[in-house]
N, C-alpha and C. Protein backbone atom coordinates (compact mmCIF):
# COMPACT_ATOMS: atom_id res chain seq x y z
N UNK A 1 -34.53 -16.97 -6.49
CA UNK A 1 -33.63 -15.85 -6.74
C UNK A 1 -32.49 -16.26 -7.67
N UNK A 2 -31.82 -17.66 -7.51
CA UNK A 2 -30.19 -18.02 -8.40
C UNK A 2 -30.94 -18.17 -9.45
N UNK A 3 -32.82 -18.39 -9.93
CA UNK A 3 -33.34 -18.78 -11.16
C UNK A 3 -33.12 -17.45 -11.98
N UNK A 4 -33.61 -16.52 -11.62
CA UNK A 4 -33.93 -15.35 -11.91
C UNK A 4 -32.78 -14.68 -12.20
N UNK A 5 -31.88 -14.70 -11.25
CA UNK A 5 -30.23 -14.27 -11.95
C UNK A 5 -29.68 -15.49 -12.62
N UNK A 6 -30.11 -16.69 -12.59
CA UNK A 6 -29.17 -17.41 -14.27
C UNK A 6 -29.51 -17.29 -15.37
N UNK A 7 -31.22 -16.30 -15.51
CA UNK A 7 -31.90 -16.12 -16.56
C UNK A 7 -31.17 -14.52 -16.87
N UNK A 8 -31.39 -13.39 -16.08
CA UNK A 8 -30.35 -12.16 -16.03
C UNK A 8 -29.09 -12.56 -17.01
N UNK A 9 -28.23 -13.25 -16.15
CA UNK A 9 -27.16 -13.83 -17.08
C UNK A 9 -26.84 -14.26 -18.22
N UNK A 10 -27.94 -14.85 -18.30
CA UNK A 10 -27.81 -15.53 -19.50
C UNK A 10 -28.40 -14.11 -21.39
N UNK A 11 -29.60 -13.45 -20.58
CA UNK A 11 -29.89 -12.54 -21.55
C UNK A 11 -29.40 -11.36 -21.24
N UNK A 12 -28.49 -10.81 -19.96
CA UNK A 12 -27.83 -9.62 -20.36
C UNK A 12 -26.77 -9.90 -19.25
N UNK A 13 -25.89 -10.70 -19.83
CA UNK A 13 -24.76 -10.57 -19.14
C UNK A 13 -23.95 -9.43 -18.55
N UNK A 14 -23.62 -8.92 -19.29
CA UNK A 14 -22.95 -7.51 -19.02
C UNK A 14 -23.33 -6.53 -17.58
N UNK A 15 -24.94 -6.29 -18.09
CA UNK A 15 -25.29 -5.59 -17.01
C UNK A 15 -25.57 -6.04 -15.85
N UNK A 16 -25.92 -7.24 -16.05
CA UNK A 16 -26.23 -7.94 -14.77
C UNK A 16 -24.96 -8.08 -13.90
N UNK A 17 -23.67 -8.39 -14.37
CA UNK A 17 -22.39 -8.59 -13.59
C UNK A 17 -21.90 -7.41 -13.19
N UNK A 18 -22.32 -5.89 -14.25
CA UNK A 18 -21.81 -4.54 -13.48
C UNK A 18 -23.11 -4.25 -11.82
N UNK A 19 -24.15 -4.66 -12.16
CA UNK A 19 -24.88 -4.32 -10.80
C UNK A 19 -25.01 -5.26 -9.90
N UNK A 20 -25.08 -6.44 -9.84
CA UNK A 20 -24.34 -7.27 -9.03
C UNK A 20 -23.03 -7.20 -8.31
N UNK A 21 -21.88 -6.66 -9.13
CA UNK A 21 -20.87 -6.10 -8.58
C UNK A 21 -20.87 -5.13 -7.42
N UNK A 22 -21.83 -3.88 -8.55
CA UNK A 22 -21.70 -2.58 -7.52
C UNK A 22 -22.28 -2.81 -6.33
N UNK A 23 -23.55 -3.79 -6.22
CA UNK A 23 -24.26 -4.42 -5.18
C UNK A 23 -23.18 -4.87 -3.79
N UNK A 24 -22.26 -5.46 -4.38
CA UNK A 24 -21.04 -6.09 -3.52
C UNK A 24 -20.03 -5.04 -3.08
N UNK A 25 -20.19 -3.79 -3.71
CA UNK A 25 -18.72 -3.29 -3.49
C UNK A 25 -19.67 -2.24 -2.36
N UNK A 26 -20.80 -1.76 -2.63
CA UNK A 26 -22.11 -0.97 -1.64
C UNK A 26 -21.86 -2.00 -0.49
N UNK A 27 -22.19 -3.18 -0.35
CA UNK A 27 -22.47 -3.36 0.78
C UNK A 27 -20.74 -3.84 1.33
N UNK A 28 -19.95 -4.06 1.05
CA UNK A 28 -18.43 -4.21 1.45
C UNK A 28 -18.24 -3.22 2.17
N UNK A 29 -18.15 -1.66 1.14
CA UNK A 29 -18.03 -0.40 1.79
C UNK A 29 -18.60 0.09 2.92
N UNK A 30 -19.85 -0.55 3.46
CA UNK A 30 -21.15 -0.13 4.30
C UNK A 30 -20.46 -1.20 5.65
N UNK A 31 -19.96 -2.29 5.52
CA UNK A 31 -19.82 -2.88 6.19
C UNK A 31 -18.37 -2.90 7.22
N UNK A 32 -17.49 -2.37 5.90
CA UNK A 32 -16.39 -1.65 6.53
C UNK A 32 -16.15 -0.73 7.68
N UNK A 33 -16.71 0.08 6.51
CA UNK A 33 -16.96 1.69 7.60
C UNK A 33 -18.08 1.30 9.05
N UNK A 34 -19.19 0.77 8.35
CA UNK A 34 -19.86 0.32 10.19
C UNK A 34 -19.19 -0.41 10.92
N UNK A 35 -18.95 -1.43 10.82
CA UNK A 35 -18.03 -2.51 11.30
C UNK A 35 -17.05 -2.66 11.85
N UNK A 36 -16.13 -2.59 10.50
CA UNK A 36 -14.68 -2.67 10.92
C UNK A 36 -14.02 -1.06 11.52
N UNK A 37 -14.44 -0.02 10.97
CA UNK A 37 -14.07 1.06 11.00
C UNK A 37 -15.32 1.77 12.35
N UNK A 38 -16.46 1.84 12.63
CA UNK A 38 -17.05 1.73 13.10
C UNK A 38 -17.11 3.41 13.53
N UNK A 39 -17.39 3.88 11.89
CA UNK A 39 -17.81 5.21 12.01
C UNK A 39 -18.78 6.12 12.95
N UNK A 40 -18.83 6.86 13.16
CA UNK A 40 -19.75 7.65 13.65
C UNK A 40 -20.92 8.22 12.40
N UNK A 41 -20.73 8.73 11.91
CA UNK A 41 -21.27 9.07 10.63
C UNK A 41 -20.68 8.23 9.04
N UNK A 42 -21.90 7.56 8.30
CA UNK A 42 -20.89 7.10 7.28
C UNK A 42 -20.95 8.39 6.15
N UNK A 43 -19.97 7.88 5.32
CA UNK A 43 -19.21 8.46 4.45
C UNK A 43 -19.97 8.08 2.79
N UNK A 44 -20.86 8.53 2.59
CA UNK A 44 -21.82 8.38 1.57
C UNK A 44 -21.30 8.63 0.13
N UNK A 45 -20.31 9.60 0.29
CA UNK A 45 -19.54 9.74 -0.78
C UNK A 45 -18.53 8.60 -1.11
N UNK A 46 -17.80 8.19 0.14
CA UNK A 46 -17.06 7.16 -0.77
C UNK A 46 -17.41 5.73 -0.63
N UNK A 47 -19.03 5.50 -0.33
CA UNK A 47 -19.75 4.30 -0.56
C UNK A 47 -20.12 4.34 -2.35
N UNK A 48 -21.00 5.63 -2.54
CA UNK A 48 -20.69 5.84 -4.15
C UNK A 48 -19.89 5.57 -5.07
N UNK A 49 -18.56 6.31 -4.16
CA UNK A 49 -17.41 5.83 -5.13
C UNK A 49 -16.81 4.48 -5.37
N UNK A 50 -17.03 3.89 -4.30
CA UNK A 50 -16.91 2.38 -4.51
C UNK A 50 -17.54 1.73 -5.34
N UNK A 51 -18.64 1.82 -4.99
CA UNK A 51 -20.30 1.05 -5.71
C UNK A 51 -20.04 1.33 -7.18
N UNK A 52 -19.42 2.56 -7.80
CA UNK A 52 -19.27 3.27 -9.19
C UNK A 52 -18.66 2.21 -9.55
N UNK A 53 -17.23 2.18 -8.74
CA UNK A 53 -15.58 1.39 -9.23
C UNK A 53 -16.39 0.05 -9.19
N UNK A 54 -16.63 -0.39 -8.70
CA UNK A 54 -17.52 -2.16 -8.79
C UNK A 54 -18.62 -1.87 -9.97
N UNK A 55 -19.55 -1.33 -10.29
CA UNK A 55 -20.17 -1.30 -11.19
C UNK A 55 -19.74 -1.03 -12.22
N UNK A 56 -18.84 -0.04 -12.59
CA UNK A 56 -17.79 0.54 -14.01
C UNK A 56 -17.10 -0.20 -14.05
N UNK A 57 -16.03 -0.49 -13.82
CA UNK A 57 -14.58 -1.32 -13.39
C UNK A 57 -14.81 -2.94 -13.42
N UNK A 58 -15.32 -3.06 -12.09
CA UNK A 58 -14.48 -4.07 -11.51
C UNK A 58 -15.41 -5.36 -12.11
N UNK A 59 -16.93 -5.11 -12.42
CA UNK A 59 -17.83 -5.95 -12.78
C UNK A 59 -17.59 -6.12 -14.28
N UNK A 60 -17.38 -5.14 -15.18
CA UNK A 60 -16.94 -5.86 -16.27
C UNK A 60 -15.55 -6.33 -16.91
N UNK A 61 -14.31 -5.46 -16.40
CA UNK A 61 -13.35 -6.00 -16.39
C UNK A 61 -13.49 -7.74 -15.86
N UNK A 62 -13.49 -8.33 -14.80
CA UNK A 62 -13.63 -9.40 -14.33
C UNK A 62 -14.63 -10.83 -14.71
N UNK A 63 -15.84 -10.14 -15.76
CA UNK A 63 -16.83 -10.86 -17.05
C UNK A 63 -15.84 -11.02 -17.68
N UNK A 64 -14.64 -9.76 -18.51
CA UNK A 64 -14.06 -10.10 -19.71
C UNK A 64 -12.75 -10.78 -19.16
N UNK A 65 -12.49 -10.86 -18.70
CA UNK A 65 -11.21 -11.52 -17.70
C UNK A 65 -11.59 -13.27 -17.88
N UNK A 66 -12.56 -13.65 -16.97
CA UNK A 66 -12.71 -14.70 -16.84
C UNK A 66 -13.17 -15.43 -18.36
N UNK A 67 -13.82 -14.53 -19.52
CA UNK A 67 -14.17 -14.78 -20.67
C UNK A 67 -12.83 -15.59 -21.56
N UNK A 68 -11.92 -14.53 -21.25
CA UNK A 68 -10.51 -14.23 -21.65
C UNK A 68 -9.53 -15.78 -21.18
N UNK A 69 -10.09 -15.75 -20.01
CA UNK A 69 -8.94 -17.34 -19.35
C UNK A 69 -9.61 -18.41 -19.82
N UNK A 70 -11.13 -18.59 -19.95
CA UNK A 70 -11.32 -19.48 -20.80
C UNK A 70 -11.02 -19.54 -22.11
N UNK A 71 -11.25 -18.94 -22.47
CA UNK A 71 -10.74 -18.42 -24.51
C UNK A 71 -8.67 -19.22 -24.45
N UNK A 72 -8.21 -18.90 -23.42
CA UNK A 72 -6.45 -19.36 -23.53
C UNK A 72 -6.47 -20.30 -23.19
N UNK A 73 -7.07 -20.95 -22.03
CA UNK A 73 -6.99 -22.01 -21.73
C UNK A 73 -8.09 -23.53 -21.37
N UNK A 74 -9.38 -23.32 -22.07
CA UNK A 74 -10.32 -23.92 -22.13
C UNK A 74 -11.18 -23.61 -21.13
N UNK A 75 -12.44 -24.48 -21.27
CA UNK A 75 -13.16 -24.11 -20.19
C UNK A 75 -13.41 -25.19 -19.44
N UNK A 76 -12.52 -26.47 -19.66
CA UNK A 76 -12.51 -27.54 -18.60
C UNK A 76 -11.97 -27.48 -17.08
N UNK A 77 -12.26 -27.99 -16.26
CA UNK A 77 -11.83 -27.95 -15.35
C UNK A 77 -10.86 -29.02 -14.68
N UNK A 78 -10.32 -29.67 -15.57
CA UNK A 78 -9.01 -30.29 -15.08
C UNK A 78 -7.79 -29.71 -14.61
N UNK A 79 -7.20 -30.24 -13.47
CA UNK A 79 -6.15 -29.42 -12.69
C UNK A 79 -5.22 -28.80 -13.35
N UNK A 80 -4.80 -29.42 -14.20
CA UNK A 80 -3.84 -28.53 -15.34
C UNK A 80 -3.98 -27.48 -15.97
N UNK A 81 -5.95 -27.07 -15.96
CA UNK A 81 -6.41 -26.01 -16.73
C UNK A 81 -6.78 -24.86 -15.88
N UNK A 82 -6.79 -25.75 -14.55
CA UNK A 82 -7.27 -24.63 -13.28
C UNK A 82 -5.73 -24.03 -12.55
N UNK A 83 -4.79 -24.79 -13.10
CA UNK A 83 -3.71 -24.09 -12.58
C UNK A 83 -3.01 -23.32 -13.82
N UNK A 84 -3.15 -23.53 -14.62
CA UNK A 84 -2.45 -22.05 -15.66
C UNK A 84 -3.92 -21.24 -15.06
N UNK A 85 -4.81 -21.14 -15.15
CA UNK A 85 -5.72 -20.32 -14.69
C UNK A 85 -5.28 -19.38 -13.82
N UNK A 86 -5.19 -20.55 -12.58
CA UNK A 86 -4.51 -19.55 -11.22
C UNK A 86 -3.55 -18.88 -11.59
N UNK A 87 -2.18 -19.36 -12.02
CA UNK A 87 -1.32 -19.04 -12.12
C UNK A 87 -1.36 -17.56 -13.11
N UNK A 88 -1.73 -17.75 -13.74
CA UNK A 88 -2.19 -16.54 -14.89
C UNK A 88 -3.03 -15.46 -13.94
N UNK A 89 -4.23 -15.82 -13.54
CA UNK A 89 -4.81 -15.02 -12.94
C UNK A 89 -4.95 -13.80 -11.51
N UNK A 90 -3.60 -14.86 -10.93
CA UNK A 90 -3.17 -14.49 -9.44
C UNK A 90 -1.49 -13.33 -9.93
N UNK A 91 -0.54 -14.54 -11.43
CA UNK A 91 0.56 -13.66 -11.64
C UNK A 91 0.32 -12.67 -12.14
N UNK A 92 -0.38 -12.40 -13.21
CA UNK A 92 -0.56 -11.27 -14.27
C UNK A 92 -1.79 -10.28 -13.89
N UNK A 93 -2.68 -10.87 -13.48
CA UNK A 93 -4.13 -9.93 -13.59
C UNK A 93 -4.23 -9.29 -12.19
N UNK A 94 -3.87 -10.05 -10.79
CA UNK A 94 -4.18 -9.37 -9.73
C UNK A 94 -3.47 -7.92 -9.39
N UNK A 95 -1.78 -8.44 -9.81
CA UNK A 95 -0.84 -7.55 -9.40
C UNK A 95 -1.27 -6.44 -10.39
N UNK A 96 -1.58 -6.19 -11.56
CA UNK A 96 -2.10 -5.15 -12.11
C UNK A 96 -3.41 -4.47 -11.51
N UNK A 97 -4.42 -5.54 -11.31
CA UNK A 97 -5.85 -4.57 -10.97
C UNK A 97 -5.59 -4.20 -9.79
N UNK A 98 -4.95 -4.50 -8.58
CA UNK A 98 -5.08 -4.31 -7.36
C UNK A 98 -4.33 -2.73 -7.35
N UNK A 99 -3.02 -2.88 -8.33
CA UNK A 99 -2.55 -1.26 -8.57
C UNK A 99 -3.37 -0.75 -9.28
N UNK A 100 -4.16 -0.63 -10.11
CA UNK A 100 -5.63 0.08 -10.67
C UNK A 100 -6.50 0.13 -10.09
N UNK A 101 -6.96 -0.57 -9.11
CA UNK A 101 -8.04 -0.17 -8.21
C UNK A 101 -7.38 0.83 -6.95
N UNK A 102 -6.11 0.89 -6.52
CA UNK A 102 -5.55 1.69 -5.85
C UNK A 102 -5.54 2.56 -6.36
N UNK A 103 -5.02 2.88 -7.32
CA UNK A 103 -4.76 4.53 -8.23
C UNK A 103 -6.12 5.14 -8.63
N UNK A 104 -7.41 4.21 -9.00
CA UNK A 104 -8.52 4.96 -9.05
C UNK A 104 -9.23 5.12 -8.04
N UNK A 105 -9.27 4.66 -7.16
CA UNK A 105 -9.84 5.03 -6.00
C UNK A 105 -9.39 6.09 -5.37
N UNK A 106 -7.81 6.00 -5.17
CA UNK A 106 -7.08 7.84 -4.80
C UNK A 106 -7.80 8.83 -6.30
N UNK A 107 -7.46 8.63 -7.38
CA UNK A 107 -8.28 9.75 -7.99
C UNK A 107 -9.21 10.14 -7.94
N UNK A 108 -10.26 9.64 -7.69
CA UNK A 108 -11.48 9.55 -7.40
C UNK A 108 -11.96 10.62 -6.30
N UNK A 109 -11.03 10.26 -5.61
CA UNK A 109 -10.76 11.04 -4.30
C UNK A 109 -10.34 12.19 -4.63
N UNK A 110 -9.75 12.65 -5.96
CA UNK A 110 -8.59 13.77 -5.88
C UNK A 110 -7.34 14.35 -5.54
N UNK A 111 -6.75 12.49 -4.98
CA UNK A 111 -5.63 12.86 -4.45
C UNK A 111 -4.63 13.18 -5.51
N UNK A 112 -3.32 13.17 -5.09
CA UNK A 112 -2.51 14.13 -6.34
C UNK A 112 -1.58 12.30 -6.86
N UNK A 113 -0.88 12.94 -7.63
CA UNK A 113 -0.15 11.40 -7.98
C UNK A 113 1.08 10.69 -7.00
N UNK A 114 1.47 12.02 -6.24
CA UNK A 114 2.52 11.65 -5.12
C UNK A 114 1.79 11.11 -4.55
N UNK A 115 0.61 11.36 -3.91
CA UNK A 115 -0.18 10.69 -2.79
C UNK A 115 -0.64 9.51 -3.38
N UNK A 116 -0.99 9.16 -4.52
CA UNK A 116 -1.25 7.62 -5.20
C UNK A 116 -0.06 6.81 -4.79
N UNK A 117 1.34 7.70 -5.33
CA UNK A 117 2.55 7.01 -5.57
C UNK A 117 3.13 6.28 -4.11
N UNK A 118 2.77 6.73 -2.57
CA UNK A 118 3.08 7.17 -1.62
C UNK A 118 2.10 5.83 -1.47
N UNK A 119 0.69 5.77 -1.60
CA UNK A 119 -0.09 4.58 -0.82
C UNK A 119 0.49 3.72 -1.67
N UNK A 120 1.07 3.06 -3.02
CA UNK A 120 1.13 2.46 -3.42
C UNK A 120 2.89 1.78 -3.20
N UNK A 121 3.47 2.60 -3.14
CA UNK A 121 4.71 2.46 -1.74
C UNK A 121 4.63 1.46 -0.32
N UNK A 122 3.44 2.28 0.08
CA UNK A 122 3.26 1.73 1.30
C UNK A 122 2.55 0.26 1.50
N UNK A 123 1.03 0.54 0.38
CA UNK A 123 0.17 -0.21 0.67
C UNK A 123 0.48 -1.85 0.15
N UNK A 124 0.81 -1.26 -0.97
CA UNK A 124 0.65 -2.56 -2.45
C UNK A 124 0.42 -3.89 -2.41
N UNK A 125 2.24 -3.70 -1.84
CA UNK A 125 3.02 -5.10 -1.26
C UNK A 125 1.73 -6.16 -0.29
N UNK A 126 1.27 -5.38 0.40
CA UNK A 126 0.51 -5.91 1.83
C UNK A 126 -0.54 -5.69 1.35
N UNK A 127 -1.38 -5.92 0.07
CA UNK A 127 -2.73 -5.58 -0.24
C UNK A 127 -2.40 -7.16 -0.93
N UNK A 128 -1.79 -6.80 -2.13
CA UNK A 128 -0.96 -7.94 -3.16
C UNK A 128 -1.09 -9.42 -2.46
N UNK A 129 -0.50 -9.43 -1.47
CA UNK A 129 -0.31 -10.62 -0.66
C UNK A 129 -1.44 -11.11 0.38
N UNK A 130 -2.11 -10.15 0.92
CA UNK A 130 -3.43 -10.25 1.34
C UNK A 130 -4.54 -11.17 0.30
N UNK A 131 -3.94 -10.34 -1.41
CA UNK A 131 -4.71 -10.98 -2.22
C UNK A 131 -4.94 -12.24 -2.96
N UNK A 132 -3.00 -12.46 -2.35
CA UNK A 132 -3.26 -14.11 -3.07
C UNK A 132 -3.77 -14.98 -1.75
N UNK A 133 -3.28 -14.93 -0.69
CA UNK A 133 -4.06 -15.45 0.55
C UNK A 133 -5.35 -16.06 0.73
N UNK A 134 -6.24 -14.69 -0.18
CA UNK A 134 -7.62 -14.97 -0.29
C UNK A 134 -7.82 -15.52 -1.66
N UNK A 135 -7.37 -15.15 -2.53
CA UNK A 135 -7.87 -15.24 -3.59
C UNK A 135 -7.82 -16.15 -4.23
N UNK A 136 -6.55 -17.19 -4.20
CA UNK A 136 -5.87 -17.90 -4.68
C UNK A 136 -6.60 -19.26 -4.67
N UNK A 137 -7.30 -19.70 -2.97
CA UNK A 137 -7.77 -20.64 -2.85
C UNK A 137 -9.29 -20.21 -3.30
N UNK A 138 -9.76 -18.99 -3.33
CA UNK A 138 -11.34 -19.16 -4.31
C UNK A 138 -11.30 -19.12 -5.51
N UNK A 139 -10.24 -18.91 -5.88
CA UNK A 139 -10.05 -19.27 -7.98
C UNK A 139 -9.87 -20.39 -8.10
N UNK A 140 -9.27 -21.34 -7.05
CA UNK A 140 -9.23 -22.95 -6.90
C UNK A 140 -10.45 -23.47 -7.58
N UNK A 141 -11.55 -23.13 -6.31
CA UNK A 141 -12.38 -23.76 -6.14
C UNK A 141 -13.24 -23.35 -7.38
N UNK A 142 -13.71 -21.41 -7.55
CA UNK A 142 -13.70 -20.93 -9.20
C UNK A 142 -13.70 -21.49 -10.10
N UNK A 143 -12.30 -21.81 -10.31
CA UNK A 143 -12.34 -22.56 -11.68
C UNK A 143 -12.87 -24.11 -12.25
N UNK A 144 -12.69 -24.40 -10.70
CA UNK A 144 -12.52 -25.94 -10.70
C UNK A 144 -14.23 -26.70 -10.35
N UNK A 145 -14.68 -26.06 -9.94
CA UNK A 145 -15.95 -26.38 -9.56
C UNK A 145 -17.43 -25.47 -10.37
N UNK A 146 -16.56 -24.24 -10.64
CA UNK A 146 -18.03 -23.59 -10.89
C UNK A 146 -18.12 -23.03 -12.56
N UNK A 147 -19.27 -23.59 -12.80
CA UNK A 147 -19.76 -23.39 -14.13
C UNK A 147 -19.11 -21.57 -14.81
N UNK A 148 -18.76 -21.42 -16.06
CA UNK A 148 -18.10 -20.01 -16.61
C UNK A 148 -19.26 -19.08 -16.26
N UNK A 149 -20.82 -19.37 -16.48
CA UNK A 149 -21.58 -18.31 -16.52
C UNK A 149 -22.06 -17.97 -14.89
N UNK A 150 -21.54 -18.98 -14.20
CA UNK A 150 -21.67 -18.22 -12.42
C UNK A 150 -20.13 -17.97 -11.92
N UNK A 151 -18.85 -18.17 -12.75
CA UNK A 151 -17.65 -17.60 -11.97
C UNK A 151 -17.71 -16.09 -11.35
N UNK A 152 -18.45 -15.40 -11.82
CA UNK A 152 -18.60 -13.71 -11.41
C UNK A 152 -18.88 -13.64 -10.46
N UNK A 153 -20.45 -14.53 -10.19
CA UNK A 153 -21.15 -14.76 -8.84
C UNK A 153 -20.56 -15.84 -7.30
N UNK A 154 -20.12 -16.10 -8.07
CA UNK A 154 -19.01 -16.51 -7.26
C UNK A 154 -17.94 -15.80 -6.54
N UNK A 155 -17.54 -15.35 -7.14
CA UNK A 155 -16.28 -14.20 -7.10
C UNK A 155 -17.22 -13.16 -6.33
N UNK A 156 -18.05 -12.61 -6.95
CA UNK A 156 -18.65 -11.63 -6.08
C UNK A 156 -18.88 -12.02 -4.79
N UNK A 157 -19.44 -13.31 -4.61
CA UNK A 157 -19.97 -13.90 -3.31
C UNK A 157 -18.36 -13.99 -2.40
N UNK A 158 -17.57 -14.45 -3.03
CA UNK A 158 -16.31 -14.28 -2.32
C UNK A 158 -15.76 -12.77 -1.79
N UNK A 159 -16.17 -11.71 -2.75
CA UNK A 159 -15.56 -10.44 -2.93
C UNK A 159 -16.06 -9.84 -1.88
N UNK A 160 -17.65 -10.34 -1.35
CA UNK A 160 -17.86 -9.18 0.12
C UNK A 160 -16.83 -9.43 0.96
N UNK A 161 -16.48 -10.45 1.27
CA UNK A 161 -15.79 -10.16 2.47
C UNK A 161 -14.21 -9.78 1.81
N UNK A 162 -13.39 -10.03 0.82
CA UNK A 162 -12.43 -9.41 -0.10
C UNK A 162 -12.85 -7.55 0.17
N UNK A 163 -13.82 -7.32 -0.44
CA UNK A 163 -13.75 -6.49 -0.92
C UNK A 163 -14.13 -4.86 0.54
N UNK A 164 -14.97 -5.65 1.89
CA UNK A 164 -14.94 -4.90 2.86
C UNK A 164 -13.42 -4.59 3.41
N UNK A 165 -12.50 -5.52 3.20
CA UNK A 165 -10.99 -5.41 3.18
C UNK A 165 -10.64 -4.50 2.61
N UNK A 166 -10.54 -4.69 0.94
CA UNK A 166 -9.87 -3.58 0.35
C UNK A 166 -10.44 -1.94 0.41
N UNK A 167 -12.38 -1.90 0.83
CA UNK A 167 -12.82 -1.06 1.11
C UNK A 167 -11.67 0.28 2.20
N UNK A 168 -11.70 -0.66 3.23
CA UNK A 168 -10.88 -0.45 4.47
C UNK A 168 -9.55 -0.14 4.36
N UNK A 169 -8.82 -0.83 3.86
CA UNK A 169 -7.57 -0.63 2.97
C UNK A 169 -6.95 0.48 1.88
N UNK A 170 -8.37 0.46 1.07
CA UNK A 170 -7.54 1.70 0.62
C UNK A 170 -8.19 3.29 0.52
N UNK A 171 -9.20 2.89 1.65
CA UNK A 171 -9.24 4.31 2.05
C UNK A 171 -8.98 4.69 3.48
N UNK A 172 -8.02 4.07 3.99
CA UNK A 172 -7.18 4.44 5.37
C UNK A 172 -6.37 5.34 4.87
N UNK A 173 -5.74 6.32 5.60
CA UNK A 173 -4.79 7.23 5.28
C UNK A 173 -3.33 6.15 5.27
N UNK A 174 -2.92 6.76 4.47
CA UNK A 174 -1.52 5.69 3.87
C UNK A 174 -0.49 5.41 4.84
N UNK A 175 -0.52 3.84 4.51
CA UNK A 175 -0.34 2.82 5.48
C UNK A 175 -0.21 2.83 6.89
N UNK A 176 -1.51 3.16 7.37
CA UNK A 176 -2.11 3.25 8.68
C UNK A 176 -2.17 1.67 9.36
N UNK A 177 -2.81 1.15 8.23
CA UNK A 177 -3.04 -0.69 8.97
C UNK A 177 -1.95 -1.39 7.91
N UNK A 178 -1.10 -1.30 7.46
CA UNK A 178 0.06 -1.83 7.25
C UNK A 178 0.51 -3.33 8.26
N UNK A 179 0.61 -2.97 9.33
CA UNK A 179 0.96 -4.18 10.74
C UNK A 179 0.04 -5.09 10.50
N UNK A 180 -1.73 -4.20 10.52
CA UNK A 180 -2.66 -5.54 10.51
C UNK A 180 -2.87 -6.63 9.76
N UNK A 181 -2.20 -6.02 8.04
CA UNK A 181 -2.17 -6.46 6.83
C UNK A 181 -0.74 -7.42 7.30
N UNK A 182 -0.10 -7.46 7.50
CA UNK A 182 0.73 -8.70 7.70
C UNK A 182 0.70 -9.30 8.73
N UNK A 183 -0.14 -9.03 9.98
CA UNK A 183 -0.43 -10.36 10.84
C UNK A 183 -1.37 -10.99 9.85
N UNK A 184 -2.38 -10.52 9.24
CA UNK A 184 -3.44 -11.30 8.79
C UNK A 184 -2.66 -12.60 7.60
N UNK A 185 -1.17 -12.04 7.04
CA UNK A 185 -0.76 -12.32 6.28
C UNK A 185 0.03 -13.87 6.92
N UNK A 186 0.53 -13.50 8.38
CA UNK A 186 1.10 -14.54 9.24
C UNK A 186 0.39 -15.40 9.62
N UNK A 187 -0.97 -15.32 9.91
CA UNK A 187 -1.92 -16.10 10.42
C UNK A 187 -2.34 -17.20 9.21
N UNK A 188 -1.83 -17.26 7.71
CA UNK A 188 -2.14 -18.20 7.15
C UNK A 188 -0.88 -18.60 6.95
């Protein structure tokens, strides 16, 4: 199977990292809502809408991203190169996408811009910090260990359980699990 997707990769990058993605953000969403949320009926519509935002969004933004940090700062992996990495990647890129994946996911939804403005009030802060928690130490290892043409797969492999979080997160009614988001935040 890793043969068959390093060959994918290698002759169609692009698409392969948008459905791989959406692959991750489908089963995050599925796992949420059964799971953590532990629906009665799931919510098919905003498994779609997820799966879309990971397949549109989040899978190629995050190809050209990681393209992008190698292009500034090489593609070696010496600590010096993996920490402007982090540092770049955790200061500049998270705190933006994490408010873009919030605001499109409420649109998506149809909510109005107060109600974006309102979760993003509430949520942000405690999503933000959730995100360097997690994220911070798998861009470590990301940068530092794993070849440029599997960082995606990586990331993705990290992102189910990331991403059944943010699933959960930001389609709770605004800031409902707020508390849970900063014990989880205390516990590291």
């Amino acid at each position: 199977m890793l043969a068959w997707y390093t060959k994918q990769l290698a002759t169609r990058p692009l698409v392969t990292g948008m459905w791989s993605t959406a692959a991750i953000l489908f089963t995050g969403d599925t796992i949420a809502q059964q799971l953590i949320e532990r629906r009665a009926k799931h919510d098919w519509v905003r498994t779609v809408r997820m799966t879309a935002i990971g397949g549109l969004v989040v899978g190629p933004t995050l190809r050209t991203w990681y393209l992008c940090l190698d292009k500034m700062f090489g593609g070696g992996m010496m600590l010096s190169t993996v920490v402007k990495k982090l540092v770049t990647d955790q200061g500049c890129f998270a705190p933006c996408f994490v408010a873009i994946f919030i605001s499109l996911n409420n649109l998506l939804q149809g909510k109005s811009m107060d109600d974006i403005q309102g979760q993003l009030r509430s949520d942000y802060i405690n999503i933000l910090i959730a995100n360097w928690l997690f994220w911070a130490p798998c861009q470590v290892l990301n940068f530092s260990l794993v070849p440029l043409q599997h960082r995606l797969m990586f990331a993705n492999m990290a992102a189910l359980v990331w991403n059944t979080f943010l699933a959960w997160k930001a389609n709770s009614p605004t800031g409902e699990q707020v508390k849970e988001v900063a014990v989880i935040g205390e516990k590291f």
